[in-house]
Protein backbone atom coordinates (compact mmCIF):
# COMPACT_ATOMS: atom_id res chain seq x y z
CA UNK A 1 25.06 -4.38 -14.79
CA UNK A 2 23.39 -2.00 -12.21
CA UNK A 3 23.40 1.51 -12.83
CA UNK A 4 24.95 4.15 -10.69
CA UNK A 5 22.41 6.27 -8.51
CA UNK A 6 23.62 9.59 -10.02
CA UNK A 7 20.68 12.22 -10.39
CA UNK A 8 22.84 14.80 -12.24
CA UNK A 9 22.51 12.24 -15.49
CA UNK A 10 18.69 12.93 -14.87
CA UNK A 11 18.82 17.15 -14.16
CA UNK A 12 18.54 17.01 -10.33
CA UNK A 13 20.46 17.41 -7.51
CA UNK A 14 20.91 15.14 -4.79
CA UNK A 15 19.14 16.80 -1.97
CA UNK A 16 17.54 13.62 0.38
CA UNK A 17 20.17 11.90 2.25
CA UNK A 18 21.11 8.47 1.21
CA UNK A 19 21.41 6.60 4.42
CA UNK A 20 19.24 3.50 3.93
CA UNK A 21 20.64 -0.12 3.48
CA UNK A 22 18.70 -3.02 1.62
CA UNK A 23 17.15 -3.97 5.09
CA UNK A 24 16.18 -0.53 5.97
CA UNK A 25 14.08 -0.94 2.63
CA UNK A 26 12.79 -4.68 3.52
CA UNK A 27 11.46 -3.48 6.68
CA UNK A 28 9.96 -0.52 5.36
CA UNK A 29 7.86 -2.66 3.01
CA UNK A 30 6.72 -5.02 5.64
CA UNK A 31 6.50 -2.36 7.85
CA UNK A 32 4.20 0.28 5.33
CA UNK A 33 1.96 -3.29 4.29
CA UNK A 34 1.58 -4.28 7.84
CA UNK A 35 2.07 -8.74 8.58
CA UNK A 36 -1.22 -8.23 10.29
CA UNK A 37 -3.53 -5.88 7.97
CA UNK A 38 -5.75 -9.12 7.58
CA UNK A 39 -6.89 -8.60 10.96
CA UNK A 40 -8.66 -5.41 10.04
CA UNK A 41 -10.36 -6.56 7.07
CA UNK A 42 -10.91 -10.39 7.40
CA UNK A 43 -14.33 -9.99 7.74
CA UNK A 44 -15.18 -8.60 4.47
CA UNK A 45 -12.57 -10.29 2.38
CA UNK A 46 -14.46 -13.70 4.13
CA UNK A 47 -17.94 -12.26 3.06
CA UNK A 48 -16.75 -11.23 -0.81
CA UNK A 49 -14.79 -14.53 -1.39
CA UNK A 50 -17.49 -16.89 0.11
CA UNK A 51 -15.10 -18.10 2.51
CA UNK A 52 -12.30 -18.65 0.07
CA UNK A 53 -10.43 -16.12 1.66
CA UNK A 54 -6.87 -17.31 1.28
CA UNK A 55 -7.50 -17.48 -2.46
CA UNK A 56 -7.85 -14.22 -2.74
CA UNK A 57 -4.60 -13.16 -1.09
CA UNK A 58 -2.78 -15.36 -3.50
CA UNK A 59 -4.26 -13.86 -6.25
CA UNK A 60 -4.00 -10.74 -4.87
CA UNK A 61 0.08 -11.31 -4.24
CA UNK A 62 0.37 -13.07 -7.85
CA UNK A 63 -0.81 -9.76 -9.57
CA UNK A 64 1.19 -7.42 -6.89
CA UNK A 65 4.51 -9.47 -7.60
CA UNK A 66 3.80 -9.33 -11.58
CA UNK A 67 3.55 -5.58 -10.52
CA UNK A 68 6.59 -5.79 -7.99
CA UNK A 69 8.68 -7.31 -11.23
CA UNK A 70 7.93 -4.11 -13.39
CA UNK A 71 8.72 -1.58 -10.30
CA UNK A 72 12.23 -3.71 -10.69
CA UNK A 73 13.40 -2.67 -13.96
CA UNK A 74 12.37 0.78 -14.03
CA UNK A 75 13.67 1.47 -10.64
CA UNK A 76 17.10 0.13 -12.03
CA UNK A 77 16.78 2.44 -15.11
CA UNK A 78 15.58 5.73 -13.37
CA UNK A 79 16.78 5.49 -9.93
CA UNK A 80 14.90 8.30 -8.47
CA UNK A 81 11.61 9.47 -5.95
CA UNK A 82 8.06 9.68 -7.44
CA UNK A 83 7.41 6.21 -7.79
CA UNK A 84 4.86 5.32 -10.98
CA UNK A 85 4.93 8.97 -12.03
CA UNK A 86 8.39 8.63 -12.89
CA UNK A 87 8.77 5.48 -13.61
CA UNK A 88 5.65 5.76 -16.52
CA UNK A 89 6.61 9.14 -17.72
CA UNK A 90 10.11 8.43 -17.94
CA UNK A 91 9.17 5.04 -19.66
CA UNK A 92 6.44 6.27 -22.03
CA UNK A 93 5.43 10.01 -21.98
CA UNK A 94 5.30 12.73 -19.43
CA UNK A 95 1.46 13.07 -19.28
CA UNK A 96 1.11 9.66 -18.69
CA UNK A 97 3.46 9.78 -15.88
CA UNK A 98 1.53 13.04 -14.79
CA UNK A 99 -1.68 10.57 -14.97
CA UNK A 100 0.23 8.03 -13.22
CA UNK A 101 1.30 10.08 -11.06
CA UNK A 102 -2.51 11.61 -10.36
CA UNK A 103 -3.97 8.00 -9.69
CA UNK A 104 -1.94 6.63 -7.31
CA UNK A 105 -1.53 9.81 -5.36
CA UNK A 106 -5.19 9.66 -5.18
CA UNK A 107 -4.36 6.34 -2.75
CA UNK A 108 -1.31 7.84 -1.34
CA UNK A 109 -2.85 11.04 -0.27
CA UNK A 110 -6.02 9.10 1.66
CA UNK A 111 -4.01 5.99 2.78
CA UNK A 112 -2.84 7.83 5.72
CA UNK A 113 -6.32 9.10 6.47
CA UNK A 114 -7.43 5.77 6.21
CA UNK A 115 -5.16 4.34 8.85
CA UNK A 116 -5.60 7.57 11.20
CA UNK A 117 -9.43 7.11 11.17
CA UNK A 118 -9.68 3.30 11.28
CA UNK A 119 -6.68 3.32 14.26
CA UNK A 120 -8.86 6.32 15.78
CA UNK A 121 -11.70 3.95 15.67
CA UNK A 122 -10.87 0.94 17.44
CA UNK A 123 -8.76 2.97 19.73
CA UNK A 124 -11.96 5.20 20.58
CA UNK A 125 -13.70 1.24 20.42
CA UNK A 126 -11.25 0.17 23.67
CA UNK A 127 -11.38 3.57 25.58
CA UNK A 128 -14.43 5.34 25.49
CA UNK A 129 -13.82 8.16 27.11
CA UNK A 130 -10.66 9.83 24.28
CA UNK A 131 -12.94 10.24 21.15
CA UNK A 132 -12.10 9.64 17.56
CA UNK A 133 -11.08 13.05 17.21
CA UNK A 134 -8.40 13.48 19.70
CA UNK A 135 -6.92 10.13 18.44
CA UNK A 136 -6.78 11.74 15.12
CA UNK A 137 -4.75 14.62 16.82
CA UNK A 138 -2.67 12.16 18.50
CA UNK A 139 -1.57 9.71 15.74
CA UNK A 140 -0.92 12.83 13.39
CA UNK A 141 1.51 15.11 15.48
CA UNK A 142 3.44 11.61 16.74
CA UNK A 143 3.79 11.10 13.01
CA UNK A 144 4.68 14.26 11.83
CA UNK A 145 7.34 14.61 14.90
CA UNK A 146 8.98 11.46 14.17
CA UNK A 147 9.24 11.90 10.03
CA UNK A 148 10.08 15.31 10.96
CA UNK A 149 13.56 13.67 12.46
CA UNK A 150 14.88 12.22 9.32
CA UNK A 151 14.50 9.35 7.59
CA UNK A 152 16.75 6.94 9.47
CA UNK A 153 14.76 7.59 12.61
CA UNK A 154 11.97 6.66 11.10
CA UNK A 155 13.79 3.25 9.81
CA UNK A 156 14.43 2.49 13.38
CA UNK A 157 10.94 3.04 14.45
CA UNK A 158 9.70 0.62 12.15
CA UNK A 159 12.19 -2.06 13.02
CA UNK A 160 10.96 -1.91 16.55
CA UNK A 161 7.00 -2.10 15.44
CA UNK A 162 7.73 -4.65 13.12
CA UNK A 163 9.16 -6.87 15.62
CA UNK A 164 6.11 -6.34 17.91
CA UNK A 165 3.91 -6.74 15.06
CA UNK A 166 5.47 -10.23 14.28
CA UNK A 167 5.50 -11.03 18.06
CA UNK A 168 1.54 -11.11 18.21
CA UNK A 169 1.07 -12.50 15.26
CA UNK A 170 3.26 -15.62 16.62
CA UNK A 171 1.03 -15.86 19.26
CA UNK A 172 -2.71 -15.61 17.07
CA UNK A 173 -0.81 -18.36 15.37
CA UNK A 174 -0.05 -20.34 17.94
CA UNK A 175 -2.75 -20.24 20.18
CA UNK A 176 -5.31 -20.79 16.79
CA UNK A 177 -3.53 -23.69 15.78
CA UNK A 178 -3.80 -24.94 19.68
CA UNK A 179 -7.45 -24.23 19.70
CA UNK A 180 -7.95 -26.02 16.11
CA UNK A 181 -6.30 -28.93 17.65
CA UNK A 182 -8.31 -29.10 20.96
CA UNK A 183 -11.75 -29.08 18.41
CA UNK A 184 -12.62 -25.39 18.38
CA UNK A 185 -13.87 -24.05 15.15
CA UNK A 186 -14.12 -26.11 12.30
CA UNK A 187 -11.05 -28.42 12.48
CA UNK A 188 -8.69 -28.72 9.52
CA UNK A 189 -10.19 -27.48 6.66
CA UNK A 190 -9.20 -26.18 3.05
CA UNK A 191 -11.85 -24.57 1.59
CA UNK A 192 -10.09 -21.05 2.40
CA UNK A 193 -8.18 -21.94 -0.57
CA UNK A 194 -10.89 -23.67 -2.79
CA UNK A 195 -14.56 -24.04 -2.03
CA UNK A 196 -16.03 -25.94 -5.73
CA UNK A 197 -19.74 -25.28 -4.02
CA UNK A 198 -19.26 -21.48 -3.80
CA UNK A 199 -16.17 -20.38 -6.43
CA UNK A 200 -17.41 -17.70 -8.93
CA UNK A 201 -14.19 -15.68 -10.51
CA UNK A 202 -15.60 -13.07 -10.88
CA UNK A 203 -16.55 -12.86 -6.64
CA UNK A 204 -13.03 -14.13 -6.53
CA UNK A 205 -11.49 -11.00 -8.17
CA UNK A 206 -14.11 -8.67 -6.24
CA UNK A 207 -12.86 -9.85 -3.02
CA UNK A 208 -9.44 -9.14 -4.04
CA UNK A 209 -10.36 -5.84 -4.90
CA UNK A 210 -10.52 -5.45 -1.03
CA UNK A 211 -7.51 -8.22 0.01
CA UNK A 212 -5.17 -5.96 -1.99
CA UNK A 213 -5.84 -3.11 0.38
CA UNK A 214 -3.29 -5.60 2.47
CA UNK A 215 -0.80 -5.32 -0.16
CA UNK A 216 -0.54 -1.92 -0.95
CA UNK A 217 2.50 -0.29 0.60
CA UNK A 218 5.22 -2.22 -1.45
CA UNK A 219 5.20 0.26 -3.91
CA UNK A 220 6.16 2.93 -1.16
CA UNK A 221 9.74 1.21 -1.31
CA UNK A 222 10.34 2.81 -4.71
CA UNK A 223 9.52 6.61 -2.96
CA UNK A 224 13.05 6.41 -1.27
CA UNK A 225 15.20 5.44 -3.87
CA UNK A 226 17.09 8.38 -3.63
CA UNK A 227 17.45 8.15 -0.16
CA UNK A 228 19.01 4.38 -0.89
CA UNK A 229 22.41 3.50 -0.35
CA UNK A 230 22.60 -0.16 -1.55
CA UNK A 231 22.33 0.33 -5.40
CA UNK A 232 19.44 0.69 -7.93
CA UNK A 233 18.64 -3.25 -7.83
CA UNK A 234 17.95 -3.33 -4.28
CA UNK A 235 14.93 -1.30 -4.64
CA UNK A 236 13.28 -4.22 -6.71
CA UNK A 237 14.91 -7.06 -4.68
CA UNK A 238 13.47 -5.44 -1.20
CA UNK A 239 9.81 -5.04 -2.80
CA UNK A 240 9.89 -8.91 -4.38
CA UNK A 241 11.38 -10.00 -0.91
CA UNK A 242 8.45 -7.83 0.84
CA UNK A 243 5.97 -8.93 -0.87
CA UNK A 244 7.00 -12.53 -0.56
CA UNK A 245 7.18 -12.31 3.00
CA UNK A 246 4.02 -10.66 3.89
CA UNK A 247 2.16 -12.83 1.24
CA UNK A 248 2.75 -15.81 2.61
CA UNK A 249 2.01 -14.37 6.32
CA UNK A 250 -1.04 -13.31 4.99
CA UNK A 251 -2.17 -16.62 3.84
CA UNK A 252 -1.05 -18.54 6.95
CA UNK A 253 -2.85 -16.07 9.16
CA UNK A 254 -5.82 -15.64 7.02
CA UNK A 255 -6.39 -19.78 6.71
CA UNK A 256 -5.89 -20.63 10.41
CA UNK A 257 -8.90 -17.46 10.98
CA UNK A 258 -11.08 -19.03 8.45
CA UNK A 259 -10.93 -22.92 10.34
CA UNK A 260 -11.96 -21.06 13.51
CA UNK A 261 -15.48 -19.80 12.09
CA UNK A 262 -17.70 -21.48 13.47
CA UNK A 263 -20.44 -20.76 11.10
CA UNK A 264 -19.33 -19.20 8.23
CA UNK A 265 -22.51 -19.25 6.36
CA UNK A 266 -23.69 -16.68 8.97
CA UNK A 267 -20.65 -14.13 8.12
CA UNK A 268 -20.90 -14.53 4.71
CA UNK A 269 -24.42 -13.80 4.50
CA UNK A 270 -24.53 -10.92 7.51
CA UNK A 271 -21.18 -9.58 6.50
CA UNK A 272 -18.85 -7.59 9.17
CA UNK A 273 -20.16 -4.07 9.80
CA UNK A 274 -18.45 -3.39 12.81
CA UNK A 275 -15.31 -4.75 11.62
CA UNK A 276 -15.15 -7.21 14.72
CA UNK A 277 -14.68 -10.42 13.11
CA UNK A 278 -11.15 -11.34 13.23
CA UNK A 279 -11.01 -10.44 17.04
CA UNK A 280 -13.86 -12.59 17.98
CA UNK A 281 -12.16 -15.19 16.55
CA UNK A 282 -9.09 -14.61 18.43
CA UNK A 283 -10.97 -14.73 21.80
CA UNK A 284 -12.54 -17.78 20.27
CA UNK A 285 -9.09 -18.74 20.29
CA UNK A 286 -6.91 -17.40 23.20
CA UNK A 287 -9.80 -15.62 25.27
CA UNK A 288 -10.53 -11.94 26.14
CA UNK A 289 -6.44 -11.31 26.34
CA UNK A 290 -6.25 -12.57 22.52
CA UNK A 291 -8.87 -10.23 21.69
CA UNK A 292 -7.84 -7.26 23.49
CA UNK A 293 -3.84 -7.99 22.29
CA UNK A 294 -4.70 -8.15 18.43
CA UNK A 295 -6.97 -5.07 18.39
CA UNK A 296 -5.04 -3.55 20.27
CA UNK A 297 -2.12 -4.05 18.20
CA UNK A 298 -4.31 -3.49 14.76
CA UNK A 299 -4.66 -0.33 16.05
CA UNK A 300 -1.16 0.96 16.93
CA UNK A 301 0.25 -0.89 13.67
CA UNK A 302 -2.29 1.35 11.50
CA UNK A 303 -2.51 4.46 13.25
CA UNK A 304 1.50 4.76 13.78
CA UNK A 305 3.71 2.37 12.31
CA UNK A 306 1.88 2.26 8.76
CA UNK A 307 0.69 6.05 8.54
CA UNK A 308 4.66 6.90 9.89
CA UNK A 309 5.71 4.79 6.30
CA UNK A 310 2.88 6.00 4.17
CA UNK A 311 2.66 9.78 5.18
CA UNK A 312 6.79 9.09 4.49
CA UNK A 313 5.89 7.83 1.07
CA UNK A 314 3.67 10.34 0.20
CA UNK A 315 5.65 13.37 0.93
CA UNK A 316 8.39 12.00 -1.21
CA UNK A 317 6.00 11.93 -4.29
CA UNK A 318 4.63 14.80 -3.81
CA UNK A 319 8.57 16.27 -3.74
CA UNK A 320 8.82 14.71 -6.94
CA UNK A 321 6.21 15.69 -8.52
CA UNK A 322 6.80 19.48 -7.32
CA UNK A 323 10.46 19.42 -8.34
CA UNK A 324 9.21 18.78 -11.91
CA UNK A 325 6.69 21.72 -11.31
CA UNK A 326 3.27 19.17 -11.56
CA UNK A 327 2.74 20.61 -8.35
CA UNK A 328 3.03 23.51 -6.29
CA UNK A 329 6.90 23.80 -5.96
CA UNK A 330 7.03 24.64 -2.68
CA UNK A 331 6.22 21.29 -1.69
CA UNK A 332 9.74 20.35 -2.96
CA UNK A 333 11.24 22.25 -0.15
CA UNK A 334 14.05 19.95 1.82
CA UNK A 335 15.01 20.71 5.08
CA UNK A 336 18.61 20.65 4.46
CA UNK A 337 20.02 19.38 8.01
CA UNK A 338 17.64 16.79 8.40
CA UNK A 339 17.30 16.05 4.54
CA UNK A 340 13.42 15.33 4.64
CA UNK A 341 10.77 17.01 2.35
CA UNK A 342 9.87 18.70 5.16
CA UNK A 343 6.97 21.03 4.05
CA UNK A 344 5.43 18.04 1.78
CA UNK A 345 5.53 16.15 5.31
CA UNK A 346 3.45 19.01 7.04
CA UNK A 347 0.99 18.94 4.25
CA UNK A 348 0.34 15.47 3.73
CA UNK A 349 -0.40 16.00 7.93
CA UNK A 350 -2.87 19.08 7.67
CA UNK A 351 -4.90 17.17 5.24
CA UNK A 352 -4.89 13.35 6.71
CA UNK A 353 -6.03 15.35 9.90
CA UNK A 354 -8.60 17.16 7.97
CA UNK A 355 -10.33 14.31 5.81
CA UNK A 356 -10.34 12.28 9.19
CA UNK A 357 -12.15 15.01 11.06
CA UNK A 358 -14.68 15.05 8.34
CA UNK A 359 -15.42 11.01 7.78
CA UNK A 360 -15.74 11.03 11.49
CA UNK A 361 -19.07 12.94 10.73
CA UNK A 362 -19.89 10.92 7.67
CA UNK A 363 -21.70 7.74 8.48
CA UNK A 364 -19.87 4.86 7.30
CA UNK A 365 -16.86 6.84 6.85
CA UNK A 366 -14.14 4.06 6.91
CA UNK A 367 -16.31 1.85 4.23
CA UNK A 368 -16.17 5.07 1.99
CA UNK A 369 -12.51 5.95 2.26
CA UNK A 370 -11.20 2.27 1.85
CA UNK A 371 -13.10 1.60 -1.55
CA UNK A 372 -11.67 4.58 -3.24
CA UNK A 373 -8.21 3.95 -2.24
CA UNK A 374 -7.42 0.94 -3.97
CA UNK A 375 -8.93 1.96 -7.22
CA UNK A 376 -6.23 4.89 -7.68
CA UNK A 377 -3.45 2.60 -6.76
CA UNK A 378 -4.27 -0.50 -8.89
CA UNK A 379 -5.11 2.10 -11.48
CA UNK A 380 -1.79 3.10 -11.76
CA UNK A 381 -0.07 -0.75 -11.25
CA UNK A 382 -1.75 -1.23 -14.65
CA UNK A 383 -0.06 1.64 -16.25
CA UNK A 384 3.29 0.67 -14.61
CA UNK A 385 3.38 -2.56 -16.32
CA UNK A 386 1.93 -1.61 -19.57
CA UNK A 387 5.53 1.06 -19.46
CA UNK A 388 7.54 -1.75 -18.81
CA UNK A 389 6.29 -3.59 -22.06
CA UNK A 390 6.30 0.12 -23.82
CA UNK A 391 9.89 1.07 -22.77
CA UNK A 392 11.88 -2.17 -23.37
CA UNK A 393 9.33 -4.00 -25.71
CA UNK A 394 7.90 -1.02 -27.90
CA UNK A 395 11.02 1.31 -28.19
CA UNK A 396 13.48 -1.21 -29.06
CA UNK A 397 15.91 -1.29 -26.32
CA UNK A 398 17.31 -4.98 -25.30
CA UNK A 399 14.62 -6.85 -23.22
CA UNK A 400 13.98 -10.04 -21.67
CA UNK A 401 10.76 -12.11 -22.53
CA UNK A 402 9.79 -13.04 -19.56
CA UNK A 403 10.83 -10.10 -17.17
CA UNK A 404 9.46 -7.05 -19.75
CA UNK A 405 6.51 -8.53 -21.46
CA UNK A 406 4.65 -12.02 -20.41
CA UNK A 407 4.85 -11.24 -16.16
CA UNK A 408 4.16 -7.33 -16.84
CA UNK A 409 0.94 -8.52 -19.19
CA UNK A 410 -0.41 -11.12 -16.94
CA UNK A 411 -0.19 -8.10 -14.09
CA UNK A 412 -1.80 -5.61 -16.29
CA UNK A 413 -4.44 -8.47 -16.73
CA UNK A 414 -5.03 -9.63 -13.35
CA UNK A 415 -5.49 -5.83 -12.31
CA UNK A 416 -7.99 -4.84 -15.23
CA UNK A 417 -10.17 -7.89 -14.06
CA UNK A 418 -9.96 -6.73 -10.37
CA UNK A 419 -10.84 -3.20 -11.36
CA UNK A 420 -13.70 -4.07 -13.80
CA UNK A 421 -14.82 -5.92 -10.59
CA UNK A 422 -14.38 -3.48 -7.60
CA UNK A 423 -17.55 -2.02 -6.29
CA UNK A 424 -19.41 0.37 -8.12
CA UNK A 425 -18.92 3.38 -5.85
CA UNK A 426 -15.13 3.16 -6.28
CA UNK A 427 -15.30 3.30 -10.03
CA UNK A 428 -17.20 6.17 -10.11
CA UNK A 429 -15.01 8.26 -7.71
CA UNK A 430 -11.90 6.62 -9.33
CA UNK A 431 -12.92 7.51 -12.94
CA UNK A 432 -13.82 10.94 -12.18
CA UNK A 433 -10.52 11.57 -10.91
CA UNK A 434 -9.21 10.07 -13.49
CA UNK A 435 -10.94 12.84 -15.90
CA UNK A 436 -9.54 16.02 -13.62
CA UNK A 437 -5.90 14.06 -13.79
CA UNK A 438 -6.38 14.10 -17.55
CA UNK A 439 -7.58 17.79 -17.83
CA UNK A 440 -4.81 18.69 -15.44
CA UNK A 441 -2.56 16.93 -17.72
CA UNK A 442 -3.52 18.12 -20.86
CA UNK A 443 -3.36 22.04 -19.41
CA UNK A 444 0.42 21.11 -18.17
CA UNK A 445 1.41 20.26 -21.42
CA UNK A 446 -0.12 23.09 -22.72
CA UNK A 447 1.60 25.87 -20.75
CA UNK A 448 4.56 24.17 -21.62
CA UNK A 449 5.07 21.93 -17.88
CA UNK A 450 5.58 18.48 -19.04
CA UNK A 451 9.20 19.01 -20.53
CA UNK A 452 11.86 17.14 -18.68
CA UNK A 453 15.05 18.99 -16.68
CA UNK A 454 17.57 17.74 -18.72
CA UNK A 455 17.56 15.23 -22.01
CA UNK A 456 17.42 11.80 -21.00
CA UNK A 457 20.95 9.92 -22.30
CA UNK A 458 19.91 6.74 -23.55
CA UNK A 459 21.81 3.50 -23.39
């Protein structure tokens, strides 16, 4: 039976508004992972798979719906913001939830500044003349204004860039699979999926250390669930259904790319350092207006509709997190008319605008933020699932086989593999964040921080 979304049982207050239905959620999910993120990265996941590209988004969705599964139950048993650092710290202890907490803020934090820049980029890319910088400026106060205005503006926003996303995806789709058919490219081919010649597992799970950039975002659903009006369960139903969704959109879109390669020995070997590779294709495909739509709209999806639902997501973990005093408390501000987080909202701004500025002077700046954001967030999928087996498993509450110990362990597995294989620079950063989130922890606990606001009631 689902639980009722009452925050008094857990020592808060309900200050957010709850306004958002199960499709508000849905779209915010597709909306924060973006249907056409491939078209940013395809280029590099082609070069680290060998080619088998769409293998490595179904890996990569396998091990993110394992993931999705765990999000499920907890979200159902502590309906509240702060994502894995409540979920983790309710379900095993509160400096693992502080840790939890710590690693995937470490994505959250630099996910916007990754879509600011990279937008900022191919914007700058198409017009010259406006340089990164005042792109940055732009993309950040539209942002800011619009989250500013409440969460169900926001919701509407995305519904109308999702449908334009969707719109120009239909026609990469359709056009590629016209240009297969008249002889372009390759012709039908599979070895997207499998390639015997060239499969190595272990390049397999390194390319998916860079697919699952695509992914990421599903986990922003569980940010809002006390802004969610359609009961605890629909937080895990909208993420499954998400996930689904985009997965499969990712694979169809990914495959048709890889037939129209015309020599994809050449891009695996010489890589994709301009990140220009999808959008060739697509004038390969539908000529200079294909190429000029889909970068186009790569770089309005990232820049605005994706940094509007991640710099969303992130304010509402840092609220939680500052509520619970793990963090400066007045980040847990709430603008009570508009019932937003609204200083957390202005900060998450100041510093996406800052760390752009400064990998705009950094060369390779968009290589170095992308490899460090996936490490905090998988990082902190592991520990997820390893509290789902802990909490229903361990402690002796009722639990299901299936649903809270064989799909959370074969997530937890797929995402230590995919970790032990991500590149070496993101291990480094990732672990020694890692270290401060543990020192942090351990002084919290110390000083007497980690205790919770009320006693938790068990069943």
């Amino acid at each position: 039976m689902e639980k009722e979304q009452n925050l008094e049982q857990f020592g808060y207050t309900q200050e957010l508004k709850r306004r958002l239905k199960f499709s508000d959620l849905l779209v915010y999910g597709l909306i924060f992972m973006v249907p056409i993120a491939p078209f940013a990265i395809f280029g590099s996941v082609f070069q680290a798979s060998n080619g088998m590209i769409a293998l490595a988004y179904i890996v990569g969705m396998l091990a993110m719906m394992a993931t999705a599964n765990s999000y499920s139950h907890m979200a159902n048993e502590y309906p509240m913001a702060g994502s894995v650092y409540t979920y983790v710290g309710r379900g095993m202890a509160r400096p693992l939830g502080f840790i939890g907490g710590w690693m995937i803020l470490l994505d959250y934090i630099l996910v916007p500044t990754l879509l600011y820049f990279a937008a900022s980029l191919a914007m700058t890319g198409m017009i010259p003349a406006v340089p990164v910088w005042a792109w940055l400026l732009i993309f950040v106060a539209l942002n800011t204004t619009v989250s500013y205005f409440g969460i169900e503006f926001t919701a509407i926003v995305n519904k109308v860039m999702l449908v334009l996303e969707l719109i120009v995806l239909a026609i990469f789709l359709i056009l590629g699979i016209v240009a297969i058919a008249q002889g372009k490219g390759r012709g039908l081919d599979f070895t997207a999926f499998f390639n015997p010649g060239k499969f190595n597992m272990s390049m397999v799970l390194s390319a998916v250390s860079i697919a699952v950039l695509s992914f990421l975002g599903f986990d922003g659903i569980s940010t809002l669930a006390e802004e969610n009006n359609s009961g605890s369960k629909s937080i895990g139903r909208s993420m499954s259904a998400a996930l689904l969704l985009v997965g499969i959109l990712f694979i169809a879109q990914t495959w048709v790319a890889s037939m129209l390669v015309t020599n994809p020995d050449h891009l695996i070997s010489a890589g994709d350092p301009n990140g220009l590779a999808f959008y060739n294709i697509a004038q390969l495909a539908g000529g200079h207006f294909l190429f000029v739509v889909t970068s186009a709209a790569t770089a309005i999806s990232w820049g605005f509709a994706n940094a509007l639902a991640a710099q969303a997501a992130t304010s509402r973990l840092l609220f939680s997190m500052a509520r619970d005093h793990q963090l400066p408390h007045f980040l847990a501000k709430v603008d009570k008319k508009r019932g937003v987080p609204v200083l957390a909202t202005f900060v998450v701004a100041a510093i996406s605008l800052a760390l752009g500025l400064y990998l705009n002077v950094l060369p390779n700046g968009l290589t170095v933020i992308s490899t460090l954001v996936n490490f905090g967030a998988l990082t902190a999928f592991l520990l997820l699932n390893i509290a789902v087996v802990w909490h229903f498993a361990i402690r002796g509450k009722k639990f299901k086989i299936w649903g809270h110990v064989i799909i959370p362990i074969i997530g937890a597995v797929i995402l230590a593999f995919v970790i032990i294989n991500a590149h070496l620079a993101a291990q480094i950063v990732g672990l020694i964040w890692l270290v401060i989130g543990i020192i942090a922890a351990v002084v919290l606990q110390k000083t007497g921080k980690m205790t919770d606001p009320t006693v938790i009631k068990e069943d």
